[in-house]
Each structure stands twice: as C-alpha cells, then as structure tokens.
Protein backbone atom coordinates (compact mmCIF):
# COMPACT_ATOMS: atom_id res chain seq x y z
CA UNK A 1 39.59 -52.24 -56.19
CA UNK A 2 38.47 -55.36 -54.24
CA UNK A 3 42.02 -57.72 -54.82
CA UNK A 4 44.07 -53.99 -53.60
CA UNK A 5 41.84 -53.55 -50.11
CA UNK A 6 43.83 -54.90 -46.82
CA UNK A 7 42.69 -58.10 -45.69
CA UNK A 8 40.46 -58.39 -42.44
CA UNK A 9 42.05 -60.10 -39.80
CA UNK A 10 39.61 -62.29 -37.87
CA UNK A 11 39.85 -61.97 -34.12
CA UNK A 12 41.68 -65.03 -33.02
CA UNK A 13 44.43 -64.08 -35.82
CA UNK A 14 44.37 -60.55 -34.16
CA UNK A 15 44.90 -61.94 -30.88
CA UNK A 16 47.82 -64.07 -32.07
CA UNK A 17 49.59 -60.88 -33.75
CA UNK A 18 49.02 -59.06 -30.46
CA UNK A 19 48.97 -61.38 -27.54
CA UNK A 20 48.51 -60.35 -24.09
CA UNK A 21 51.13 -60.61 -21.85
CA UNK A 22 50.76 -62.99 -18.73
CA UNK A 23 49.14 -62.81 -15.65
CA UNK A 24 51.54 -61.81 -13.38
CA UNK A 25 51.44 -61.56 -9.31
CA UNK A 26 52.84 -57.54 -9.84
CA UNK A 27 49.69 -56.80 -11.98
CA UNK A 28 47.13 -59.12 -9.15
CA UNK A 29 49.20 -56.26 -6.86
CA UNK A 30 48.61 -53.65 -9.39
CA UNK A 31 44.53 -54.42 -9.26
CA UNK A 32 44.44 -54.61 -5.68
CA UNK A 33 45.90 -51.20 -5.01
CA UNK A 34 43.85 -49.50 -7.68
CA UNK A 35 40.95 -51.37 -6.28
CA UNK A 36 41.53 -48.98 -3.12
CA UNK A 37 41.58 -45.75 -5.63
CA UNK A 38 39.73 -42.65 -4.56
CA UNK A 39 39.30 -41.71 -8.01
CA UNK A 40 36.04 -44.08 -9.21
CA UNK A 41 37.11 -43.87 -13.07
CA UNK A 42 40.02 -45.97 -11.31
CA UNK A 43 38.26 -48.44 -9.29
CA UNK A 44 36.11 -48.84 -12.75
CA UNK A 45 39.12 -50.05 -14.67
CA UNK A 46 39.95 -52.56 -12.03
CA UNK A 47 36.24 -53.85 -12.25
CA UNK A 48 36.41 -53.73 -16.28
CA UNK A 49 39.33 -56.37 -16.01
CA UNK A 50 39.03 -59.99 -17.02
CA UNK A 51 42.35 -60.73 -14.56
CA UNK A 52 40.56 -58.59 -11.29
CA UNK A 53 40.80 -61.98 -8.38
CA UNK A 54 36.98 -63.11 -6.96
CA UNK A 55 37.57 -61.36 -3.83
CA UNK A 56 38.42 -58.04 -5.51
CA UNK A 57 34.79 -58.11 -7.45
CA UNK A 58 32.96 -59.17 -4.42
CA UNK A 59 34.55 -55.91 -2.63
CA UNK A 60 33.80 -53.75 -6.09
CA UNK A 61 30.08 -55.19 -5.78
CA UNK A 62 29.54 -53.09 -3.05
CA UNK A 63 31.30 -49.99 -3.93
CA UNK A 64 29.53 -47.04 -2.63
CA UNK A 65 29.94 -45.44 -6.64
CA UNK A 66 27.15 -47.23 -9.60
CA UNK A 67 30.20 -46.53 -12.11
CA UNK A 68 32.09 -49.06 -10.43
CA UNK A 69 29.79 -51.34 -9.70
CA UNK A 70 27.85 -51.66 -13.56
CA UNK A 71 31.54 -52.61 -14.68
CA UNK A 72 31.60 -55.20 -12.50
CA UNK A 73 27.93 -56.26 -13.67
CA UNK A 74 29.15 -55.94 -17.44
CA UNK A 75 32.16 -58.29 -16.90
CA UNK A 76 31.99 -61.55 -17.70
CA UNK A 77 34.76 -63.10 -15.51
CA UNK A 78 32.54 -61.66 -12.45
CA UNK A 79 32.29 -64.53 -10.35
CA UNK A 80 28.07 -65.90 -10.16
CA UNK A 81 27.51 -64.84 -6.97
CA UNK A 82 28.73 -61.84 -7.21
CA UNK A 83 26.23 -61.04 -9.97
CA UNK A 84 23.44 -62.49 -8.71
CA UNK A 85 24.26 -60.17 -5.57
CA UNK A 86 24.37 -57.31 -7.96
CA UNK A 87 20.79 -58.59 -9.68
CA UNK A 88 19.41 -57.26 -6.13
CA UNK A 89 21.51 -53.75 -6.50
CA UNK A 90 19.45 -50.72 -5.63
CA UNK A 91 20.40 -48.83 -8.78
CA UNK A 92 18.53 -49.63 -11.96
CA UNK A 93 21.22 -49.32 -14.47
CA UNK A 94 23.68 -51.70 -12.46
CA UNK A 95 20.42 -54.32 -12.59
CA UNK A 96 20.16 -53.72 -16.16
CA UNK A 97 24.00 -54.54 -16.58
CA UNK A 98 23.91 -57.62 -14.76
CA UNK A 99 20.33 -58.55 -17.53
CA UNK A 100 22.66 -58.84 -20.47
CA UNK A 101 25.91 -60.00 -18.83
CA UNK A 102 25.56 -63.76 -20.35
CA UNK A 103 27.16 -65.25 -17.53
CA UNK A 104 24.00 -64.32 -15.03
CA UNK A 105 22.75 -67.94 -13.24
CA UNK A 106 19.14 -68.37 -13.83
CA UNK A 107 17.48 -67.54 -10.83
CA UNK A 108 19.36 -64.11 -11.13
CA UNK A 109 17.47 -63.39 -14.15
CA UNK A 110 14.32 -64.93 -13.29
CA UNK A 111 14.47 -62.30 -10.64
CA UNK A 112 15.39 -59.72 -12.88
CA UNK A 113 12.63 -60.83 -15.05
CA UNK A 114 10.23 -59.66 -12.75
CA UNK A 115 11.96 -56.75 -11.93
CA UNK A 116 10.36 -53.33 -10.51
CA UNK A 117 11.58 -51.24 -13.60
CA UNK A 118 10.48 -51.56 -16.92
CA UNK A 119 13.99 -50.70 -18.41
CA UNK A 120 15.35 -54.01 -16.60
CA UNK A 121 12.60 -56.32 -17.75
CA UNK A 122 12.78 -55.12 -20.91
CA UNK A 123 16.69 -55.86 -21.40
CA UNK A 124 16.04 -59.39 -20.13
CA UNK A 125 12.95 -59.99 -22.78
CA UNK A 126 15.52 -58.46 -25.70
CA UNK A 127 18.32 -60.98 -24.55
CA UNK A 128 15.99 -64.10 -24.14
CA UNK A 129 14.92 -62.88 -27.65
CA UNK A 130 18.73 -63.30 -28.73
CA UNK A 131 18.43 -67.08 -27.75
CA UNK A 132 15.72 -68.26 -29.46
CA UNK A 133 17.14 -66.54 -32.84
C-alpha cells in the first residue's frame, strides 16, 4: 500500500513545479490601487502580499480597519519600522500579530513583552519558548 501512495513533494520542489510569476510594475500598480479599496477584505489582500512596496505598508499601518492592519502585522516582508509602529497599535489583536511575526526588532517585543494585555504577553512568552526548543 506504501510503494502505490503519491509521493510528497517537499516545498521548494512545489515551488519549482509552480513558480510565481515576476514582479511586475502593472501588479506594484495593481497593489497601489487596491490599497485605496473601500472594501477592507480588499485593502487586507494588499497587506497579506509579500510584493506590497514599504510605503504601501506604512499607509496600511494606519488604516482606520484592525483587519487590515493585523495582515500587515502577520506579514513578514513588513518593513521593521512599520511593525514596531504597529507593536504600539491600540487594538490588542493587531499587537498580538506583530508578537509572533518573526521579523519584529527587539525592542518591539521587549515592549510587547510588557504589554497591558495578558493575551499579548502571553504570545510573546509561547514564541520565546519556540527559540530555546
């Protein structure tokens, strides 16, 4: 039964099967417009993306909907500063975001690790946990 299973692809063989197309200035366009989106499901995709330019996630930072701004704390191509902006961010869940993005500077999370809300504390304590595994 084993020898007749599919094989697993690993991820990097994956990504060579299925590679992404390039960068191109019409999709930088593309983001910028549906930055400006009135739906926020919209503004959320922009934020999600890995290609979204540094001034695009500083503007997203600050978007008046948390949606949009926990993607932006979630992504790891968010710029630092932008994130340890978003470690200050009134909303609890968009602080939480930017506790396990991996790509938070140190001070952010020092910060964080002191934070007013035990849900945000807590997320930093389980991801220092994850380095010393």
């Amino acid at each position: 039964m084993r020898a007749m299973a599919p094989s697993q692809l690993s991820a990097r063989e994956a990504a060579a099967l299925h590679p992404s197309p390039p960068v191109t200035e019409s999709k930088i366009r593309r983001l910028r417009m549906l930055a400006r989106d009135p739906n926020p499901k919209i503004r959320e995709s922009v934020a999600s993306s890995y290609n979204t330019p540094a001034d695009l996630f500083e503007t997203l930072a600050v978007d008046p909907d948390d949606g949009v701004r926990s993607c932006v704390a979630r992504n790891e191509a968010a710029p630092c500063d932008v994130l340890r902006a978003l470690s200050q961010d009134r909303s609890e869940t968009v602080r939480g975001w930017v506790a396990v993005n991996y790509f938070v500077p140190d001070d952010a999370m020092q910060a964080l690790a002191n934070d007013e809300s035990t849900t945000v504390r807590s997320l930093v304590s389980w991801k220092s946990s994850l380095a010393t595994r």
